[in-house]
Protein backbone atom coordinates (compact mmCIF):
# COMPACT_ATOMS: atom_id res chain seq x y z
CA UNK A 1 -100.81 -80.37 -28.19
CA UNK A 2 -99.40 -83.21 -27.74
CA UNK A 3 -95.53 -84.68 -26.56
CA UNK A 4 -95.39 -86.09 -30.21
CA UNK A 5 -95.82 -82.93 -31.62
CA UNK A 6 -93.78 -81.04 -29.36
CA UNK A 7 -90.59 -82.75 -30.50
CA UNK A 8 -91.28 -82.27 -34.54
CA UNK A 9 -87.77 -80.43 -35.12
CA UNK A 10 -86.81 -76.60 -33.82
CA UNK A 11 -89.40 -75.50 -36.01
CA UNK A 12 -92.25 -75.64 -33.47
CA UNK A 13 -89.15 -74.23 -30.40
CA UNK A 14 -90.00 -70.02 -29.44
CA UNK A 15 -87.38 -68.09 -27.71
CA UNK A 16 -88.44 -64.58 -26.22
CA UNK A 17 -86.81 -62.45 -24.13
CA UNK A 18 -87.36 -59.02 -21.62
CA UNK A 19 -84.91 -56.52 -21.08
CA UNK A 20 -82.92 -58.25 -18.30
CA UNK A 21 -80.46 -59.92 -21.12
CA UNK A 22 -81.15 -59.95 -24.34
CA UNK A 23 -78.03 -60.13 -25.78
CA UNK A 24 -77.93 -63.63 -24.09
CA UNK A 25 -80.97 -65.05 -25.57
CA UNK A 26 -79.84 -63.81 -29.32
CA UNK A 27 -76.54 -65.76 -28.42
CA UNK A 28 -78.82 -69.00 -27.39
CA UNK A 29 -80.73 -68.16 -30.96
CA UNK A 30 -77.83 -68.07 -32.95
CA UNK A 31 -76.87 -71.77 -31.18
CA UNK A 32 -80.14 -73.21 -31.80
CA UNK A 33 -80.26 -72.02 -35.74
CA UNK A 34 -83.63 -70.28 -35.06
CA UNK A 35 -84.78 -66.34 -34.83
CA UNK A 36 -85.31 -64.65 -32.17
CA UNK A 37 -89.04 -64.75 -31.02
CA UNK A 38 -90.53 -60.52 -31.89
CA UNK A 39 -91.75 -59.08 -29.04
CA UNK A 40 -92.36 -55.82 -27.55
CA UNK A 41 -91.13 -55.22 -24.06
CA UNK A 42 -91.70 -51.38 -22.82
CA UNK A 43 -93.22 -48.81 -20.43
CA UNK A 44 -96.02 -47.14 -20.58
CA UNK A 45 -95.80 -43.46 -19.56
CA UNK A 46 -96.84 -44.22 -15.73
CA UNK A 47 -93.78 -46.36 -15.47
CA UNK A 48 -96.24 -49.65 -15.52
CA UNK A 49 -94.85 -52.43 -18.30
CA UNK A 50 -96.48 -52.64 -21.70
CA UNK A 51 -95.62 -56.17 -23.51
CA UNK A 52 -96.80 -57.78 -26.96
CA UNK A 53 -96.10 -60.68 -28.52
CA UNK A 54 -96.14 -59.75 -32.48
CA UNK A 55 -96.01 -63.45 -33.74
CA UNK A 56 -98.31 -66.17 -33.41
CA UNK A 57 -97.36 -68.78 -30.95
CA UNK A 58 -100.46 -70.97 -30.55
CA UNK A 59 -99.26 -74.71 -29.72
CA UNK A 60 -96.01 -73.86 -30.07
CA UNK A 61 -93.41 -74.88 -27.38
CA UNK A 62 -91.79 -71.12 -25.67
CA UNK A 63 -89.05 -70.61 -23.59
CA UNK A 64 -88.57 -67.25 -22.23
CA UNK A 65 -84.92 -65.86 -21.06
CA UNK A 66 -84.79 -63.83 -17.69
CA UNK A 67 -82.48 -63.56 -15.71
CA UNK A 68 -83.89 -62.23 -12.50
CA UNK A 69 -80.68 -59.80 -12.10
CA UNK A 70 -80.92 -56.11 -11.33
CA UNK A 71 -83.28 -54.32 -10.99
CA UNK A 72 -84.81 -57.59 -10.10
CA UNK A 73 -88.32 -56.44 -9.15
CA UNK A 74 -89.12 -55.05 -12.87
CA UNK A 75 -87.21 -58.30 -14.46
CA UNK A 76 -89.16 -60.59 -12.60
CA UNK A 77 -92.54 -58.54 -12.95
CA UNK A 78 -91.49 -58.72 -17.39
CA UNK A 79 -91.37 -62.58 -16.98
CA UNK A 80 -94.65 -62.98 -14.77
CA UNK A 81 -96.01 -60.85 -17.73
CA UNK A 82 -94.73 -62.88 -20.73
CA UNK A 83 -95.58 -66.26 -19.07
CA UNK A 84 -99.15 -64.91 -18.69
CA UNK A 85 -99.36 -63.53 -22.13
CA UNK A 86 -97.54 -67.30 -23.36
CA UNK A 87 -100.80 -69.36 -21.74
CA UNK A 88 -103.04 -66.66 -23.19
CA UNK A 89 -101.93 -66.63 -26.66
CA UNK A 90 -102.69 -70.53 -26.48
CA UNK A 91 -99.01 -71.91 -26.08
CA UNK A 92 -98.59 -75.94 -25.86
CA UNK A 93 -95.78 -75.69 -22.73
CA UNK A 94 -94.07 -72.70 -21.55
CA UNK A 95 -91.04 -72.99 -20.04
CA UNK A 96 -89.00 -69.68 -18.35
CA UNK A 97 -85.24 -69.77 -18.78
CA UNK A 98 -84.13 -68.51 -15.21
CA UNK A 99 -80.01 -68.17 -15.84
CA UNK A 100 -79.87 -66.01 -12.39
CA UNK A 101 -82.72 -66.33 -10.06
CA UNK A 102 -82.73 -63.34 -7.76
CA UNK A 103 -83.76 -63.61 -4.59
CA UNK A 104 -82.29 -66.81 -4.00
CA UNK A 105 -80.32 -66.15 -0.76
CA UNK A 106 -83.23 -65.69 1.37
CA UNK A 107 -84.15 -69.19 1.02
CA UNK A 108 -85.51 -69.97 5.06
CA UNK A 109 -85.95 -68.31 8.06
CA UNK A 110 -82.56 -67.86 9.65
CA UNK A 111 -84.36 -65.61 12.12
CA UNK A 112 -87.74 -64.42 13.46
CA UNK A 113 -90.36 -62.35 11.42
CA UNK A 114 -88.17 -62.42 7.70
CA UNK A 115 -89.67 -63.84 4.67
CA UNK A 116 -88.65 -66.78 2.94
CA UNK A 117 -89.02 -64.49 -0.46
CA UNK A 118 -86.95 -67.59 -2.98
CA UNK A 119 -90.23 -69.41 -1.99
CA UNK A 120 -92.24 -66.48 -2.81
CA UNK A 121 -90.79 -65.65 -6.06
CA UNK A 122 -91.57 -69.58 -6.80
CA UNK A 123 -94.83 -68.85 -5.76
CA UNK A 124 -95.14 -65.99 -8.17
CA UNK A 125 -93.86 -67.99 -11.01
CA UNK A 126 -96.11 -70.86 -11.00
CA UNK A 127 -98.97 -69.00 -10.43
CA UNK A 128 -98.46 -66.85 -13.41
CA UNK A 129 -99.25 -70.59 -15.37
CA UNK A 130 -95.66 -71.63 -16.17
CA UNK A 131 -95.27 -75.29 -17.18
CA UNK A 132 -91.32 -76.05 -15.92
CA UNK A 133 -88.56 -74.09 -15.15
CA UNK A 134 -84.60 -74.07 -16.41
CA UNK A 135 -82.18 -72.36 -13.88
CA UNK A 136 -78.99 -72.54 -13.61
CA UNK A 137 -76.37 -72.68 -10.67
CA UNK A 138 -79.19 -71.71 -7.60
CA UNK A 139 -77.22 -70.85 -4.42
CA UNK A 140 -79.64 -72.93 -2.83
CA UNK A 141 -80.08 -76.28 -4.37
CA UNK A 142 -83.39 -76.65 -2.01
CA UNK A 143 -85.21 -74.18 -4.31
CA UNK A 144 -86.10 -76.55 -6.53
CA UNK A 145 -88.19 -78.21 -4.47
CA UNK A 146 -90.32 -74.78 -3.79
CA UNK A 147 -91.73 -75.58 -7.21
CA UNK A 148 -94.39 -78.12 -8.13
CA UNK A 149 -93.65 -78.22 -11.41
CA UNK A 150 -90.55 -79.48 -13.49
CA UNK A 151 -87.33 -77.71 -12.75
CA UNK A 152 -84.15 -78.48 -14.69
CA UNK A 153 -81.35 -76.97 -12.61
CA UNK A 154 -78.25 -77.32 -14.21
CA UNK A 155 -74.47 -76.15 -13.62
CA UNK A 156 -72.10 -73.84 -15.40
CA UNK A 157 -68.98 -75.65 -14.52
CA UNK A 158 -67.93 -77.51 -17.84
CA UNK A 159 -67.55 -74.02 -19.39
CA UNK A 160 -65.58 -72.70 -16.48
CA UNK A 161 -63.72 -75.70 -16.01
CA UNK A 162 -62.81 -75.77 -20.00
CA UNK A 163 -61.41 -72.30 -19.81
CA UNK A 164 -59.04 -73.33 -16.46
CA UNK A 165 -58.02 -76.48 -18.91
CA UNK A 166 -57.48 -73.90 -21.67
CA UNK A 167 -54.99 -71.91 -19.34
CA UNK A 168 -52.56 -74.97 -19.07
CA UNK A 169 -51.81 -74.22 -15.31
CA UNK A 170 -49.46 -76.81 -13.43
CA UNK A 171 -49.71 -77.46 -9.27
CA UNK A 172 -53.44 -76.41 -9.06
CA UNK A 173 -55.91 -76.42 -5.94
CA UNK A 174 -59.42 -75.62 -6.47
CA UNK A 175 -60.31 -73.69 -3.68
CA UNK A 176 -64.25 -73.49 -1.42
CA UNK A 177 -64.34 -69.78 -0.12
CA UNK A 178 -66.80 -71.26 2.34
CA UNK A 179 -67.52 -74.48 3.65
CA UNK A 180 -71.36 -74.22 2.05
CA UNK A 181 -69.23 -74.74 -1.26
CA UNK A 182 -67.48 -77.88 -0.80
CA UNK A 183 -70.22 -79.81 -2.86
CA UNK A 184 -69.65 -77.68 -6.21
CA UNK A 185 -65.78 -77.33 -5.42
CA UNK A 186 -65.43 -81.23 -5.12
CA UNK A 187 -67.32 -81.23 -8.71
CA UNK A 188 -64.61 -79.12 -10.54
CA UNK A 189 -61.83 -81.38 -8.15
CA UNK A 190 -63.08 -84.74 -9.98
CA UNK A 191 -63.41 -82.83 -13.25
CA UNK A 192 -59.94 -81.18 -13.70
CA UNK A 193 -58.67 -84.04 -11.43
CA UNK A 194 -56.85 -81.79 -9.06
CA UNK A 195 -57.05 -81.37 -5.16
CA UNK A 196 -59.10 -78.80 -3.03
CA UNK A 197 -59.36 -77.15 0.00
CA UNK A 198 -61.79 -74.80 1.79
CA UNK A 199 -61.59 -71.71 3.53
CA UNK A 200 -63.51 -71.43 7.02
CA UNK A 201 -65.80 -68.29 7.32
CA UNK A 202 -68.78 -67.28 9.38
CA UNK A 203 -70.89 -64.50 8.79
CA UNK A 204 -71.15 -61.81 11.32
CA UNK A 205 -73.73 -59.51 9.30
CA UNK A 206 -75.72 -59.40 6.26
CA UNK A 207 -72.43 -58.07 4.07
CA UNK A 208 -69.96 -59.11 6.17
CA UNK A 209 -68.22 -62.49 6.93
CA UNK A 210 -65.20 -63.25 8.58
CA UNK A 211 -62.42 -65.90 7.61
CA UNK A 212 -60.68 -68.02 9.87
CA UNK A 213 -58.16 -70.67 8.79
CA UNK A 214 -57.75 -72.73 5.42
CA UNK A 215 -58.09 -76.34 5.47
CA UNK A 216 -56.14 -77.85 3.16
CA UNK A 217 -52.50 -77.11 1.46
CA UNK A 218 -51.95 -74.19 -0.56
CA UNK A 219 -48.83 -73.41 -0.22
CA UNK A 220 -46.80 -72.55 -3.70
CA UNK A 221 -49.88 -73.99 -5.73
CA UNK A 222 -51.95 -72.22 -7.86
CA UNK A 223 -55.35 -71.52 -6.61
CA UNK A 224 -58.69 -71.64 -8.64
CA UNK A 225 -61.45 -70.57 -6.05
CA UNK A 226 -65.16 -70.58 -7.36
CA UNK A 227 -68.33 -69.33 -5.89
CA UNK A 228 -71.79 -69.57 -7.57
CA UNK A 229 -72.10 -65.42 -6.83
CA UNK A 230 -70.03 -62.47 -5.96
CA UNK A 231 -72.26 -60.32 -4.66
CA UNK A 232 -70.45 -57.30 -2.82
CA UNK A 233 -67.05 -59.33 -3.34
CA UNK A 234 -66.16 -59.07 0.08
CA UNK A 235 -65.80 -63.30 0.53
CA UNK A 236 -63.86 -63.44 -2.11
CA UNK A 237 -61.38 -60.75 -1.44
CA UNK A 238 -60.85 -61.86 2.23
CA UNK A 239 -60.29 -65.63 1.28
CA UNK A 240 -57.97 -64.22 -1.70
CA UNK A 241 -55.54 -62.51 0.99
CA UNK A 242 -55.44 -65.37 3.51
CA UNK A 243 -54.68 -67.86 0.76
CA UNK A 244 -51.41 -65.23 -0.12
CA UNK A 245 -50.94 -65.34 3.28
CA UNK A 246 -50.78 -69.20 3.27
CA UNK A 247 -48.36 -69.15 0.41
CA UNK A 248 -50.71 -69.53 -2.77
CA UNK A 249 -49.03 -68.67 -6.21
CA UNK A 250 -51.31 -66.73 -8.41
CA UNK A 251 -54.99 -66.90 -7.24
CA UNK A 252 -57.86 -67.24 -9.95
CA UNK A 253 -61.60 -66.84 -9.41
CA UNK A 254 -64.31 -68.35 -11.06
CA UNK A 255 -67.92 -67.74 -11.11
CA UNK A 256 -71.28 -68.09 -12.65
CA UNK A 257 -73.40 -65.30 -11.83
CA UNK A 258 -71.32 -61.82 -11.42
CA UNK A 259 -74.11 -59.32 -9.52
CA UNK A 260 -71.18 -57.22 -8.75
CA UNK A 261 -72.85 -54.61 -6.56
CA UNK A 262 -71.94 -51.96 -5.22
CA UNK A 263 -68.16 -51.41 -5.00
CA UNK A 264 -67.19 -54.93 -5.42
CA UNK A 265 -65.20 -54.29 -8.78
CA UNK A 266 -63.07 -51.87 -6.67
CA UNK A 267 -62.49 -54.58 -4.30
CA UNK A 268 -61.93 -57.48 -6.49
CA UNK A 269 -59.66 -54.87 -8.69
CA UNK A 270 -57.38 -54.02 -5.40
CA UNK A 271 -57.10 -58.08 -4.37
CA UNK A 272 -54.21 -60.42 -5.26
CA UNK A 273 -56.43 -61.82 -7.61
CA UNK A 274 -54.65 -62.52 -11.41
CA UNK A 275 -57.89 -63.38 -13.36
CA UNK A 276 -61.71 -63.13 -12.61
CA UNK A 277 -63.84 -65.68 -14.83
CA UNK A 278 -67.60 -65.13 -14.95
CA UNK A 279 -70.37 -66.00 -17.14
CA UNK A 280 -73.08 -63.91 -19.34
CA UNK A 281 -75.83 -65.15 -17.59
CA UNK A 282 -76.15 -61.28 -15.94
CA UNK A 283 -74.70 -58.60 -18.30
CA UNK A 284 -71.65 -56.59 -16.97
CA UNK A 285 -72.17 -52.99 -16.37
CA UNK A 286 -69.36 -50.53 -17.01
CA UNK A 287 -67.92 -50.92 -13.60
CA UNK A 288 -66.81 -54.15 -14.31
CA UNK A 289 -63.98 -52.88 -16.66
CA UNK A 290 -61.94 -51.70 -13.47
CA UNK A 291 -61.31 -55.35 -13.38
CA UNK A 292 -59.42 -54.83 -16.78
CA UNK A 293 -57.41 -57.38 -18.61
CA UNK A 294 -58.08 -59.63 -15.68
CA UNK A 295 -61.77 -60.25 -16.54
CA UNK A 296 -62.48 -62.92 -18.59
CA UNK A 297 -66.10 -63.60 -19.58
CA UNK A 298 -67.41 -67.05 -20.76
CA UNK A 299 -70.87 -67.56 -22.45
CA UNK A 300 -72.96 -70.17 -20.86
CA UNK A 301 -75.51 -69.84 -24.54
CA UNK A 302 -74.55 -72.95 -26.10
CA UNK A 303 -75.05 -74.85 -22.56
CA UNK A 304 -78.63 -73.06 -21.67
CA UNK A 305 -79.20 -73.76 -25.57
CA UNK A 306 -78.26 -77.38 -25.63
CA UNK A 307 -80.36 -77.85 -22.64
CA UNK A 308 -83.58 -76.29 -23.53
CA UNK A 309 -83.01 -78.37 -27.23
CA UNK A 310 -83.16 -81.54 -25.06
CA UNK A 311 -86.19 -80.16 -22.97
CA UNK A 312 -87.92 -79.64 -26.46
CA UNK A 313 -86.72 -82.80 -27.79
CA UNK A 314 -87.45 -85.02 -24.00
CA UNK A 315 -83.94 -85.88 -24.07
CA UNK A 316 -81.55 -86.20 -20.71
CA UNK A 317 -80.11 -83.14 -19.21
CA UNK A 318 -78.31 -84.71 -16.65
CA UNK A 319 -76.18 -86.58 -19.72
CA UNK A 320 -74.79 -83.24 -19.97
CA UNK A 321 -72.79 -82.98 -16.76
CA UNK A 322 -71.36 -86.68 -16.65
C-alpha cells in the first residue's frame, strides 16, 4: 500500500492492544472516534501466550499499545507477538505504541560483563518486523538511536505542565532531582516561565543514591520537582527532605511513568510531599492509593492519540511540543 492510501481518513487507522494497559488504548480510541481493534490476548494452559487477531487488517495502517511495564518480560513477549501476527496478516505499516519502555535504564555498559539489554529489547523489536516506533518520555534519549527504523519519541510535559497551570501556584521553582534532569527541567522552566534548580546526587548502589547540596534558591518557594520515573521512590523522597531542609514551601512531584515498586508508595506517602502527579501510561496498582488524596493522575490518551493521528496522516509531531 501506498503513503496515498495510508492517509485516506481514520478509516484505514487499527488500534490493538495486550494486557499491559488496555484501559489506555480504549481511552486513545475514544480520542480518535474509532473502535477498538478485537483481539484475543491469553494463555494457553502451559503458561505460553495464545493471541488472535479476529478482524481483518490487510493494508491497513496498526498501531499497537504496550507499555513495557510490569511484568515486563510477558508485556514485551505480547507485543513481539502482535507485531509478528500484524506483518503476517498482510498489514501496510505497523507501528508499536511504546508509552513506557522497560528496560530502559540499562542503556550502556557502566561496568564490565553487564548487558546493554535497552539495545537488546530494540533488537527484539525490529526484528519481530515493526515498521516505526512511538515512545514516550525514554530515560535515555540515546535509545532512539538503537533503532534503525523511525522512532517518534515524544514528551508528556504539556499535560503535566497544564495541570501545575491549573493549580494557580504563586513563587514556583521547578526543581531537577538529579543533575541528568536538567534538560527536561529547563523544558517545563521555559514553559511555565518560572526558575529552576537542581539537586546534586550520586549513586552509591543500584537502589540507592545519595544527595548532596541544592543548587539554586528554594527557599519559601514552592517546589515542582519532576522525574521521567519513580522507580523505588527513594530519589525523590531524599531530594523532597533536603529541599524542606532548604526552606521550600509545599513540594509537588511530577512524573510520567509511575513503576512504583516495591515500597515506594510507603515512602512517597511518609515524605513532605503535598501532591504526586503521574500519568496513565502504566496502570496504578492498589498500592498506589496509600498516596491518597495526594495522587493526582493525568491521561497522556489524547497526546499519544494526537500523535499517532499525525503519524497516520504524515503530519509534524514535533509541532506538538513548540
Amino acid at each position: 500500500m501506498d503513503q496515498k492510501t495510508l492517509i485516506e481518513g481514520l478509516d484505514n487507522l487499527k488500534v490493538f492492544t495486550g494486557n499491559s494497559n488496555p484501559d489506555l488504548a480504549r481511552r486513545i480510541c475514544e480520542y480518535l472516534d474509532i473502535p477498538l481493534g478485537d483481539a484475543y490476548v491469553g494463555r494457553f494452559p502451559d503458561g505460553e501466550i495464545d493471541l488472535k487477531v479476529n478482524e481483518d487488517i490487510r493494508g491497513t495502517d496498526v498501531f499497537i499499545v504496550q507499555p513495557l511495564c510490569p511484568p515486563v518480560n510477558e508485556n514485551l513477549m505480547e507485543l513481539l507477538m502482535f507485531i509478528d501476527c500484524a506483518k503476517r496478516a498482510s498489514a501496510a505499516r505497523v507501528t508499536a505504541v511504546i508509552p513506557y519502555y522497560g528496560y530502559a535504564r540499562k542503556d550502556r555498559k557502566d561496568e564490565g560483563r553487564v548487558p546493554i539489554t535497552a539495545k537488546l529489547v530494540a533488537n527484539l523489536i525490529s526484528k519481530a518486523g515493526v515498521d516505526r516506533v512511538l515512545a514516550m518520555d525514554l530515560h535515555a534519549a540515546q535509545i532512539q538511536g538503537f533503532f534503525d527504523i523511525p522512532v517518534d519519541h515524544i514528551f508528556a510535559f504539556p499535560v503535566l505542565c497544564e495541570h501545575y497551570r491549573s493549580l494557580g501556584l504563586s513563587d514556583v521553582v521547578v526543581v531537577s532531582p538529579d543533575v541528568g534532569g536538567i534538560k527536561i527541567a529547563r523544558a517545563y522552566s521555559r514553559k511555565l516561565n518560572i526558575k529552576m534548580a537542581v539537586v546534586d546526587k550520586r549513586r552509591v548502589g543500584p537502589e540507592e543514591t545519595e544527595v548532596g547540596f541544592v543548587i539554586g534558591d528554594v527557599a519559601g518557594k514552592n517546589v515542582i520537582m519532576i522525574d521521567d520515573i519513580i522507580a523505588t521512590g527513594g530519589s525523590i523522597v531524599q531530594a523532597a527532605k533536603v529541599l524542606k531542609d532548604k526552606g521550600a514551601k509545599d513540594i509537588y512531584v511530577g512524573t510520567t511513568h509511575a513503576v512504583l515498586c516495591g515500597t515506594a508508595a510507603e515512602k512517597l506517602a511518609g515524605a513532605p510531599i503535598k501532591e504526586v502527579a503521574v500519568t496513565d501510561t502504566i496502570p496504578l496498582d492498589g498500592r498506589a492509593r496509600q498516596l491518597g488524596e495526594r495522587i493526582s493522575v493525568l491521561s497522556i490518551s489524547g497526546l499519544l492519540g494526537e500523535a499517532m493521528r499525525r503519524i497516520h496522516t504524515n503530519e509534524s509531531i514535533s509541532a506538538l511540543f513548540v
